[in-house]
Protein backbone atom coordinates (compact mmCIF):
# COMPACT_ATOMS: atom_id res chain seq x y z
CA UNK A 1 2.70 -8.42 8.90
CA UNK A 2 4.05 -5.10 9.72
CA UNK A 3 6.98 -3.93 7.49
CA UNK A 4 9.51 -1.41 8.73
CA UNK A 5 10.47 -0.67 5.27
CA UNK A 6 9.74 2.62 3.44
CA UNK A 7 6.82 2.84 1.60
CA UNK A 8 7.41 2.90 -2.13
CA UNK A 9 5.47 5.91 -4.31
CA UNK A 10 5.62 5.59 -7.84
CA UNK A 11 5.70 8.80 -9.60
CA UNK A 12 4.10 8.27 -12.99
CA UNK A 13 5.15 11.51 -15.64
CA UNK A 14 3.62 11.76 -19.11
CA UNK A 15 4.16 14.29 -21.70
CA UNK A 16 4.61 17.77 -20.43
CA UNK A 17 6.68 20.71 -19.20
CA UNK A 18 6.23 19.99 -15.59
CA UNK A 19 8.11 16.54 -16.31
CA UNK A 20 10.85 18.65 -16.12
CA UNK A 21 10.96 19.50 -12.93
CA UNK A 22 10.35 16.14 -11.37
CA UNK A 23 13.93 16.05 -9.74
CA UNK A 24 12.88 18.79 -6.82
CA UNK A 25 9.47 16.98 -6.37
CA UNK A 26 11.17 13.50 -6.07
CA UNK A 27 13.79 14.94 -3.21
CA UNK A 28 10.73 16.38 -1.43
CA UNK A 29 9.03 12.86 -1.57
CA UNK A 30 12.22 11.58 -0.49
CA UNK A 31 13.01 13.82 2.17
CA UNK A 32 9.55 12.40 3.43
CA UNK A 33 11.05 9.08 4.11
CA UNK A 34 9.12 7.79 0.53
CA UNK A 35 11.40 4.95 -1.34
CA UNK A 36 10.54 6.94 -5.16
CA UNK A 37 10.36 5.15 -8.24
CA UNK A 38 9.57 7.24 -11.33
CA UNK A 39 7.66 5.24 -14.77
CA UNK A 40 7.39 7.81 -17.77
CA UNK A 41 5.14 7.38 -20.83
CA UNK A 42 6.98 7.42 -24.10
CA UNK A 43 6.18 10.94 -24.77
CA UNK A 44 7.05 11.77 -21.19
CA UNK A 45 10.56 11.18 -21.91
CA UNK A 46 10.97 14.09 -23.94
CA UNK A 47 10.47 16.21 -21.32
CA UNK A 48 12.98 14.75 -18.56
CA UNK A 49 16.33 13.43 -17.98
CA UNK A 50 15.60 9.94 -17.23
CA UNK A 51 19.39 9.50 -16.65
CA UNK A 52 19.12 12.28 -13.98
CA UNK A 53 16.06 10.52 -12.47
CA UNK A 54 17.84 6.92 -12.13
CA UNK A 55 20.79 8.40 -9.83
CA UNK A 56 18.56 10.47 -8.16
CA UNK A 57 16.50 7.56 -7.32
CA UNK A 58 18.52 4.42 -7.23
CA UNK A 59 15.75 2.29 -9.38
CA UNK A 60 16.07 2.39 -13.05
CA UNK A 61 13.19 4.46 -14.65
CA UNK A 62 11.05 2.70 -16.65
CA UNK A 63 8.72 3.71 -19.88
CA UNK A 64 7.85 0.44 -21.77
CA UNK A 65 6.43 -3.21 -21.11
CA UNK A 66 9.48 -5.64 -19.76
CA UNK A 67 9.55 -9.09 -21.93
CA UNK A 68 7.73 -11.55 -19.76
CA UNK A 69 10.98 -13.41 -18.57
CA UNK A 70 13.01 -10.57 -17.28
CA UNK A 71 12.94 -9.90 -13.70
CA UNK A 72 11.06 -7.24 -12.00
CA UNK A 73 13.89 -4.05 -10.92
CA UNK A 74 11.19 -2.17 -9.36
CA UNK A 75 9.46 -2.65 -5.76
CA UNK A 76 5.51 -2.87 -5.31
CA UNK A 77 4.11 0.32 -5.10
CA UNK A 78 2.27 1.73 -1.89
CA UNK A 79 0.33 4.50 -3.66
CA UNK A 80 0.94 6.75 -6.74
CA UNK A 81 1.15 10.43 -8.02
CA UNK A 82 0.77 11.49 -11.32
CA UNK A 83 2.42 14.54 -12.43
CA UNK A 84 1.84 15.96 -15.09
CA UNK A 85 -1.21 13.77 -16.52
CA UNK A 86 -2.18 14.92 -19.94
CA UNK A 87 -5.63 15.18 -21.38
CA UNK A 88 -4.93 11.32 -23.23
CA UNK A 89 -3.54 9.67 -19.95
CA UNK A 90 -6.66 11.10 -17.93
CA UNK A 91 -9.36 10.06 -20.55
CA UNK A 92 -7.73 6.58 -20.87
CA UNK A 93 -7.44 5.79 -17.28
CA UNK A 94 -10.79 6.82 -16.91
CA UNK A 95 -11.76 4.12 -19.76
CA UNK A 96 -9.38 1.35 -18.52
CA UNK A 97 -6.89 1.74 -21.65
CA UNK A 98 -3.71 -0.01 -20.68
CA UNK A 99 -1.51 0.84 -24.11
CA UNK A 100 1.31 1.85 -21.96
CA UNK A 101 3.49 0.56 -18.79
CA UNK A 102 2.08 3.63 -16.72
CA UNK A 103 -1.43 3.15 -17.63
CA UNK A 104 -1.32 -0.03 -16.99
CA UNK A 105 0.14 0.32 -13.09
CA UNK A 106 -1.91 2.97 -12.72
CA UNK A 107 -5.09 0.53 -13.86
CA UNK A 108 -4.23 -2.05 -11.20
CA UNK A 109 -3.22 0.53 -8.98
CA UNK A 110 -7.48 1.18 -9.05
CA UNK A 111 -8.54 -1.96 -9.26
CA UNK A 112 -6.31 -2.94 -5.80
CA UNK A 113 -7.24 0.34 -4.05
CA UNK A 114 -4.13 1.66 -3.81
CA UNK A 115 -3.53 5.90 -3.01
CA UNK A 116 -3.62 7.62 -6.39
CA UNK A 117 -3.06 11.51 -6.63
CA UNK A 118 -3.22 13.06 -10.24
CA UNK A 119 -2.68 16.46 -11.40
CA UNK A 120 -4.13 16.67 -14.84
CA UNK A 121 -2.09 19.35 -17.14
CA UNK A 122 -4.29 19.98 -20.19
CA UNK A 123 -4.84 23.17 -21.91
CA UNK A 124 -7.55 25.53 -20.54
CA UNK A 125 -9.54 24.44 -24.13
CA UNK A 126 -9.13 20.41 -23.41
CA UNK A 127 -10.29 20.61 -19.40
CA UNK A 128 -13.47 21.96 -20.95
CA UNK A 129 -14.09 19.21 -23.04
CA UNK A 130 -17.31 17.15 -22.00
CA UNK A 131 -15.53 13.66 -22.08
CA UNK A 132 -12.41 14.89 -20.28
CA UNK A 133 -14.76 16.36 -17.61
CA UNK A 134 -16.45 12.99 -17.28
CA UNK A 135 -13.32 11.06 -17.11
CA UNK A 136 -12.11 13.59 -14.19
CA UNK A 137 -16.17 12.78 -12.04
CA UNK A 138 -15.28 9.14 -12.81
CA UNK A 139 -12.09 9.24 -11.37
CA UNK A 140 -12.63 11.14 -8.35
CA UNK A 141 -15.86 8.46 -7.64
CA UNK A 142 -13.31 5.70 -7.65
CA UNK A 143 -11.13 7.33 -4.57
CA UNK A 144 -8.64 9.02 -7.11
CA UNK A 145 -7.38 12.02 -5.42
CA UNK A 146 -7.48 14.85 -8.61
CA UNK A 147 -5.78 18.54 -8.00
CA UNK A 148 -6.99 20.48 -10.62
CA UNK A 149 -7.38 24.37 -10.92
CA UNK A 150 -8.37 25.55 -14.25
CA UNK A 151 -7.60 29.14 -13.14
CA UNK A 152 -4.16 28.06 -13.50
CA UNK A 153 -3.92 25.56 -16.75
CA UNK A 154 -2.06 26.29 -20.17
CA UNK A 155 -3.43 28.73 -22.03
CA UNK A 156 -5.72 30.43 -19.15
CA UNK A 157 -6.74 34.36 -19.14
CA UNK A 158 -8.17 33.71 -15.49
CA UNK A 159 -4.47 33.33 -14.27
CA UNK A 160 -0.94 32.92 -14.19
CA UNK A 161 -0.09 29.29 -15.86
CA UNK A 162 1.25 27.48 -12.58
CA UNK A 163 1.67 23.60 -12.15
CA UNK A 164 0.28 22.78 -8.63
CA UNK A 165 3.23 21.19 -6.90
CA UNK A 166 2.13 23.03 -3.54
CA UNK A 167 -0.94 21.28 -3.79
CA UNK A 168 1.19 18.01 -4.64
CA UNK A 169 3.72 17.98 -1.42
CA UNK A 170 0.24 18.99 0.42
CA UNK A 171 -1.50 15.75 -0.32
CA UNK A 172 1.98 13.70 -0.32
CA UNK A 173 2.56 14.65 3.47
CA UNK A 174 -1.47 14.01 4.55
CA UNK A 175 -0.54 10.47 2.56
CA UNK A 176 2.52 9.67 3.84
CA UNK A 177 1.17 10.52 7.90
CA UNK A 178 -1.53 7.41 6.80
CA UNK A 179 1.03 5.64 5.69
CA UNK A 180 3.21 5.87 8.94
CA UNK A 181 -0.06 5.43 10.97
CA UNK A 182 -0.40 1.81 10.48
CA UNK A 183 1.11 0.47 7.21
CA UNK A 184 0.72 -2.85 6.45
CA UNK A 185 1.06 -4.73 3.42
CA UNK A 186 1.68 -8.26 1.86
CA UNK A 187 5.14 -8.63 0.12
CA UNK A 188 3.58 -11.81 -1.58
CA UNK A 189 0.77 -10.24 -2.70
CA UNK A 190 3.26 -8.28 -4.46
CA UNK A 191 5.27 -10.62 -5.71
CA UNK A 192 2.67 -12.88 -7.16
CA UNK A 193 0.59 -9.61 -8.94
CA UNK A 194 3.43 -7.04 -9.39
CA UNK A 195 5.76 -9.27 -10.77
CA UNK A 196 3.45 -9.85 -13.93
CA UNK A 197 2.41 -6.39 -13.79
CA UNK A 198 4.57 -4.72 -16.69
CA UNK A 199 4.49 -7.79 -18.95
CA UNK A 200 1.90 -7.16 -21.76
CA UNK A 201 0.66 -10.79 -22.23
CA UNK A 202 -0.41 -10.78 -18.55
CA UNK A 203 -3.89 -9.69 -17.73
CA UNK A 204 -5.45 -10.48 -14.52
CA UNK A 205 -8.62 -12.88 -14.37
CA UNK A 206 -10.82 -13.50 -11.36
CA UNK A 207 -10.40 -17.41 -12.31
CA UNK A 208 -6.77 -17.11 -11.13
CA UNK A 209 -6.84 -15.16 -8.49
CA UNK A 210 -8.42 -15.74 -4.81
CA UNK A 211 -8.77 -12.49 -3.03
CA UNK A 212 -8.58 -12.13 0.77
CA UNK A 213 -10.23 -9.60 2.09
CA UNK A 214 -8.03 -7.73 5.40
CA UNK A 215 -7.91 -4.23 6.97
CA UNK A 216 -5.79 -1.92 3.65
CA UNK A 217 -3.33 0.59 4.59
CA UNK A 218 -5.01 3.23 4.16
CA UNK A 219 -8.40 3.82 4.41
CA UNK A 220 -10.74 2.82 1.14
CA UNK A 221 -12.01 6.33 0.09
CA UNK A 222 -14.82 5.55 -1.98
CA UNK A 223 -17.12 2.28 -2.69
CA UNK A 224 -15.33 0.85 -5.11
CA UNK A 225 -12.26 0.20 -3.65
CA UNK A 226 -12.16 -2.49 -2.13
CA UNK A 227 -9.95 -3.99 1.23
CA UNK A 228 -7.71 -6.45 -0.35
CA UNK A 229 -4.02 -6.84 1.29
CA UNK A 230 -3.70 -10.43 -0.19
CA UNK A 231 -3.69 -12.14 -3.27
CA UNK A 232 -3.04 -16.01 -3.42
CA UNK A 233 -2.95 -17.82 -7.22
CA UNK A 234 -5.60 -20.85 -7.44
């Protein structure tokens, strides 16, 4: 089924500086025809004006789990971008670790194949660290799209300290031309997956699910991801 409707990026921001300017990014995304949604870890909210981010947006943002019998007041997500991703989010995405509501979209945003562009923001001294830069390899294997310039990180001497948001729009506009190319995707595969999908007693098991295997939206960029467009319960 072919849906005329805008294609929904959620913009996932954790704890950092460049949370702050998430309003300009957001009316970019927006201005290329992307229904935005913004989910904010807890220390992300330090950093923003969720307020701010709610009327810009017209969804409400969220930051923690919903109780498992209040509605969903978000649409299923088309593809994500992560901005800024701290040292934590990256190495626990990398590991699975669902301890928060954007980890845990994020996780089933990987395990459906969905677009995922991150821009990790560590220091200079944590992007060196041997399990951070296996947790970046691992990512980038699964499809994840990662914009990282250490030149340019927190605490650099190679640089001036600048978040790549250039690099950002760049990859949002290549996205958003595959998503206007041929977009389809199942509003009850949404419904039955996304609706459970910020509950923390829910966790997905391949004993209740039946996957159907169709063309994705967007091309599967690496060999895990696999071309699922519908989900139907046993």
């Amino acid at each position: 089924m072919i849906s005329q409707a805008r294609p929904v990026l959620y913009v996932i921001a954790c704890g950092g500086r460049p949370a702050g300017q998430l309003p300009e990014f957001v009316r970019f995304a927006q201005g290329q025809d992307w229904d935005v949604c913004v989910i904010v870890t807890p220390d992300g909210t330090k950093f923003l004006d969720v307020g701010q981010l709610a009327e810009l947006t017209g969804h409400p943002v969220r930051v923690h789990f919903k109780h498992p019998d209040e509605p969903d007041v978000l649409p299923p997500p088309d593809a994500f971008v992560i901005a800024p991703a701290t040292f934590n989010t990256i190495n626990k995405l990398a590991g699975g670790i669902s301890d928060t509501l954007a980890l845990g979209l994020v996780n089933e945003a990987v395990g459906l194949g969905l677009p995922i562009i991150a821009a990790p923001w560590p220091s200079v001294q944590l992007a060196r660290h041997p399990v951070f830069q296996r947790s970046i390899a691992a990512l980038r294997d699964w499809g994840v799209t990662v914009i990282l310039d250490p030149a340019h990180l927190p605490a650099s001497t190679e640089g001036p300290v600048i978040f790549p948001w250039e690099a950002l729009r760049a990859e949002l506009i290549k996205l958003r031309g595959a998503a206007g190319a041929v977009r389809v995707r199942s509003s009850w595969l949404a419904s039955l997956v996304y609706r459970h999908r910020s509950c923390r007693w829910w966790k997905p098991a391949s004993a209740r699910w039946t996957a159907v295997r169709t063309s994705p939206p967007w091309p599967a960029p690496s060999k895990y991801r696999r071309p699922i467009s519908s989900v139907a319960r046993t």
